[in-house]
N, C-alpha and C. Protein backbone atom coordinates (compact mmCIF):
# COMPACT_ATOMS: atom_id res chain seq x y z
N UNK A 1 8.77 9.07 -27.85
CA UNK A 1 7.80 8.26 -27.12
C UNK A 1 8.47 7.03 -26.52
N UNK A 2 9.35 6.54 -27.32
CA UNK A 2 9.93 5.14 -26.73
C UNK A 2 10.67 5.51 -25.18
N UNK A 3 11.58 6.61 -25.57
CA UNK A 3 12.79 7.19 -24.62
C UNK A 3 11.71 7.34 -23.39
N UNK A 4 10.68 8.19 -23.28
CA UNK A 4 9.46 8.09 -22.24
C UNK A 4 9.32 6.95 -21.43
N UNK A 5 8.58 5.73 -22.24
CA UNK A 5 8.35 4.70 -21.74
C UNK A 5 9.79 3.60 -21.48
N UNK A 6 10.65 3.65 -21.74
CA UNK A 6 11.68 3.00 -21.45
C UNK A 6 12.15 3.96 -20.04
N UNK A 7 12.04 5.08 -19.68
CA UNK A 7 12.60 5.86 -18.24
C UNK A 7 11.55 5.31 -17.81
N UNK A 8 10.00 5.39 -17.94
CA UNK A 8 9.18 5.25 -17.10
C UNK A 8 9.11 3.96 -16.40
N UNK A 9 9.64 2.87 -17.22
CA UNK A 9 9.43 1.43 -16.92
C UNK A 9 10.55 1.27 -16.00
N UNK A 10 12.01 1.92 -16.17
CA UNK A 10 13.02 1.90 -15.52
C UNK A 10 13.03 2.47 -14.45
N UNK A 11 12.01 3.27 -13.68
CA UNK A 11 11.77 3.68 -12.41
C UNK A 11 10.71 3.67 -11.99
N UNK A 12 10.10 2.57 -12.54
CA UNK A 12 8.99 1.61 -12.14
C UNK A 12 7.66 2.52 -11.30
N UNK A 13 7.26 3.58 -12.13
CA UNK A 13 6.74 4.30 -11.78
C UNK A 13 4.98 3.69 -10.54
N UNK A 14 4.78 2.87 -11.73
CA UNK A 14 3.60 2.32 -11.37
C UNK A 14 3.75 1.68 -9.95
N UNK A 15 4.45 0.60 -9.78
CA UNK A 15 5.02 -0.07 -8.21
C UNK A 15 4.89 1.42 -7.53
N UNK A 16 5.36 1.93 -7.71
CA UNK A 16 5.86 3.24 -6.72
C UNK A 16 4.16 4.05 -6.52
N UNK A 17 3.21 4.33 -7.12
CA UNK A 17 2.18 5.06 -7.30
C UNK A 17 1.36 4.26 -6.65
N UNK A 18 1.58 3.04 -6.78
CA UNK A 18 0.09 1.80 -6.25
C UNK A 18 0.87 1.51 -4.52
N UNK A 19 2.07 1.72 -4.47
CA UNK A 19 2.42 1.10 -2.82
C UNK A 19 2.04 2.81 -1.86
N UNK A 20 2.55 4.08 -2.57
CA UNK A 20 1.76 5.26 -2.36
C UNK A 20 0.33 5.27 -2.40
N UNK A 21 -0.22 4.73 -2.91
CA UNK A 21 -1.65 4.95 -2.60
C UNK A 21 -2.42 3.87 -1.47
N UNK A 22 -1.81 2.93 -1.41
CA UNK A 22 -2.39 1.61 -0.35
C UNK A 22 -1.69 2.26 0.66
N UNK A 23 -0.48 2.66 0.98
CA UNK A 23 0.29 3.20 1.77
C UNK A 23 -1.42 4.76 2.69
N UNK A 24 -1.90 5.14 2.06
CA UNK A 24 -2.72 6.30 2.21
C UNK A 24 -4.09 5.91 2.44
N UNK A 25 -4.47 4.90 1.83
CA UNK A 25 -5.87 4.54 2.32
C UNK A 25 -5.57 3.62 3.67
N UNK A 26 -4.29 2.82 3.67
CA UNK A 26 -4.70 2.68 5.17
C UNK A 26 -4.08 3.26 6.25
N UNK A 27 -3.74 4.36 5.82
CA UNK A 27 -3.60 5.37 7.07
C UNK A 27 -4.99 5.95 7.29
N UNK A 28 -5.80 6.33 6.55
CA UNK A 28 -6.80 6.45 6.20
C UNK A 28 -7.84 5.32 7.03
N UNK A 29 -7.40 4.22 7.05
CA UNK A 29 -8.52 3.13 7.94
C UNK A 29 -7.71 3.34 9.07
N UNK A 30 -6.71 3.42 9.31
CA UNK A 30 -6.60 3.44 10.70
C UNK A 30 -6.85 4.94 11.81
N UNK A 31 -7.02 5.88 11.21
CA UNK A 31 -7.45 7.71 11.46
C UNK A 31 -8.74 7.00 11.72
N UNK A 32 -9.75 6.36 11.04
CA UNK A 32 -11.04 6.39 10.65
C UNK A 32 -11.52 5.36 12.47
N UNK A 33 -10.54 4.29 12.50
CA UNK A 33 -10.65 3.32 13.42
C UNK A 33 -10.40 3.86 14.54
N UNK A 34 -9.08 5.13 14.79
CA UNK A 34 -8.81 5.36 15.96
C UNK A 34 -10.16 6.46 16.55
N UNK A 35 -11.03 6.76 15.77
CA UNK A 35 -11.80 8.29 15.92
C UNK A 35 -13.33 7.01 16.09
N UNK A 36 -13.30 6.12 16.62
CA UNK A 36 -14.29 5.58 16.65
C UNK A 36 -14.68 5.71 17.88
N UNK A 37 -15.52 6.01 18.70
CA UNK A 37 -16.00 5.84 20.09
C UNK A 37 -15.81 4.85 20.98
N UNK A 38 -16.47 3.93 20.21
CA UNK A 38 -17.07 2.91 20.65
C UNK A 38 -16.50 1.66 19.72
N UNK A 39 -15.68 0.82 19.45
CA UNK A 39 -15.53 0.01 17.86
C UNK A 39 -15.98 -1.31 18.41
N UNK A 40 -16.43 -1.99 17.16
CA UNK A 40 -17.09 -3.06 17.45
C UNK A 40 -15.71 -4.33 17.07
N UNK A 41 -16.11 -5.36 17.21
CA UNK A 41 -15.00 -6.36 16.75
C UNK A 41 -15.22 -6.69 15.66
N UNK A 42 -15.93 -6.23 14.69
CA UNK A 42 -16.16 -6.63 13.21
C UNK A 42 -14.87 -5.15 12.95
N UNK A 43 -15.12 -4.46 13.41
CA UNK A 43 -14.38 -3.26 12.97
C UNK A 43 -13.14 -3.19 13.53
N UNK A 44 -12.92 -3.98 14.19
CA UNK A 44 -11.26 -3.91 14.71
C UNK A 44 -11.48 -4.95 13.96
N UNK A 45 -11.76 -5.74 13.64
CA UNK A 45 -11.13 -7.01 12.56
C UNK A 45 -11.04 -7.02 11.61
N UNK A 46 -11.75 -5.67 10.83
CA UNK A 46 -11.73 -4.80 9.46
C UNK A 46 -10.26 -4.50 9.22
N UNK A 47 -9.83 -3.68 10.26
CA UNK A 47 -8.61 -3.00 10.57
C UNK A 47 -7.41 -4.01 10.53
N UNK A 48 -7.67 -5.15 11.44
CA UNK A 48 -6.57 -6.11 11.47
C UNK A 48 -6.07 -6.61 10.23
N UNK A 49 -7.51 -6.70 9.09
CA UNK A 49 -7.33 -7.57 7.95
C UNK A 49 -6.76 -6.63 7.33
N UNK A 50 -6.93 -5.21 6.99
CA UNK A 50 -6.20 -4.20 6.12
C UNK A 50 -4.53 -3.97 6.73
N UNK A 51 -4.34 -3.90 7.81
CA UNK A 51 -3.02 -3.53 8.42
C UNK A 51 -2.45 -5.19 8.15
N UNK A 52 -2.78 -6.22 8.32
CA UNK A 52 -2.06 -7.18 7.81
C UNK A 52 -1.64 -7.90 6.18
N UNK A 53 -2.85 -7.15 5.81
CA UNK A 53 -2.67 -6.92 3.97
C UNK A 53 -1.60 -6.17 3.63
N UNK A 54 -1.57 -4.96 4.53
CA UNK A 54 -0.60 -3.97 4.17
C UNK A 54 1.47 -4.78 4.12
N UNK A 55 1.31 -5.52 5.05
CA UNK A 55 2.23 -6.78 5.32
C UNK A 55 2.87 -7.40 4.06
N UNK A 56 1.87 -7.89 3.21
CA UNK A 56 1.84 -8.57 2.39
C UNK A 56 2.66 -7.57 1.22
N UNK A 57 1.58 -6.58 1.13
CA UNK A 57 1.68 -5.48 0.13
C UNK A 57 3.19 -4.79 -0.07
N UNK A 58 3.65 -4.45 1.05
CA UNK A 58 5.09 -4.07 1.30
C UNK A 58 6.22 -5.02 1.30
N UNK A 59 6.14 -6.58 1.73
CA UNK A 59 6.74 -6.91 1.19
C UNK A 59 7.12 -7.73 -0.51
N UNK A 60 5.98 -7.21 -0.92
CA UNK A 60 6.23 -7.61 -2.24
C UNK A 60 6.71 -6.55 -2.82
N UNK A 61 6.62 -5.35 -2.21
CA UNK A 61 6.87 -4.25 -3.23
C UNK A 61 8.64 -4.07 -3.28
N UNK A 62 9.13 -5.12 -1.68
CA UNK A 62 10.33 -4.47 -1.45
C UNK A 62 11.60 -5.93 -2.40
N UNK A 63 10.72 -7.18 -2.50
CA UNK A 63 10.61 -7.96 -3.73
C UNK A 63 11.43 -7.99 -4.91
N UNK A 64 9.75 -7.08 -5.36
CA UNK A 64 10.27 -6.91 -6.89
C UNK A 64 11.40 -5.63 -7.36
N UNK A 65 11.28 -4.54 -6.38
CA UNK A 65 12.42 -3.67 -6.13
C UNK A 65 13.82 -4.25 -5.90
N UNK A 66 14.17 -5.12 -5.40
CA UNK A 66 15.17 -5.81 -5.29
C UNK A 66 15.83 -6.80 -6.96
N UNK A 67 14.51 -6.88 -7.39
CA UNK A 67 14.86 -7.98 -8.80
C UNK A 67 14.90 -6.89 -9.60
N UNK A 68 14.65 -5.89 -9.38
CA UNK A 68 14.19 -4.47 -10.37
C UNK A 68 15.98 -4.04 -10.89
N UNK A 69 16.59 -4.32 -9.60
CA UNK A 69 17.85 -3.70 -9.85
C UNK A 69 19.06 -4.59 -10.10
């Protein structure tokens, strides 16, 4: 059990699973944004705020990956 969690922590599984999944939901808002007809500016500003989160999100991930090693 230890040998488990000592590989798992050492290839930082979790970082990797949570930047994969934000990585997917906003591909996911932006599929959803481009298939809009008509978009309103609350909804392109929905979009702006998630694609500029995503900003944030990536570079922290590329961060702590850097201190990781």
């Amino acid at each position: 059990m230890v040998d488990w969690w000592k590989k798992y922590l050492q290839l930082n599984i979790t970082a990797k699973l949570t930047m994969i999944a934000s990585v997917a939901m906003s591909w996911r808002c932006a599929e959803w944004f481009m298939n809009l007809e008509d978009p309103t500016t609350q909804q392109s500003a929905f979009v702006s705020v998630i694609m500029g989160v995503m900003t944030g999100v990536y570079g922290i991930y590329l961060g702590r990956e850097a201190k990781g090693r």
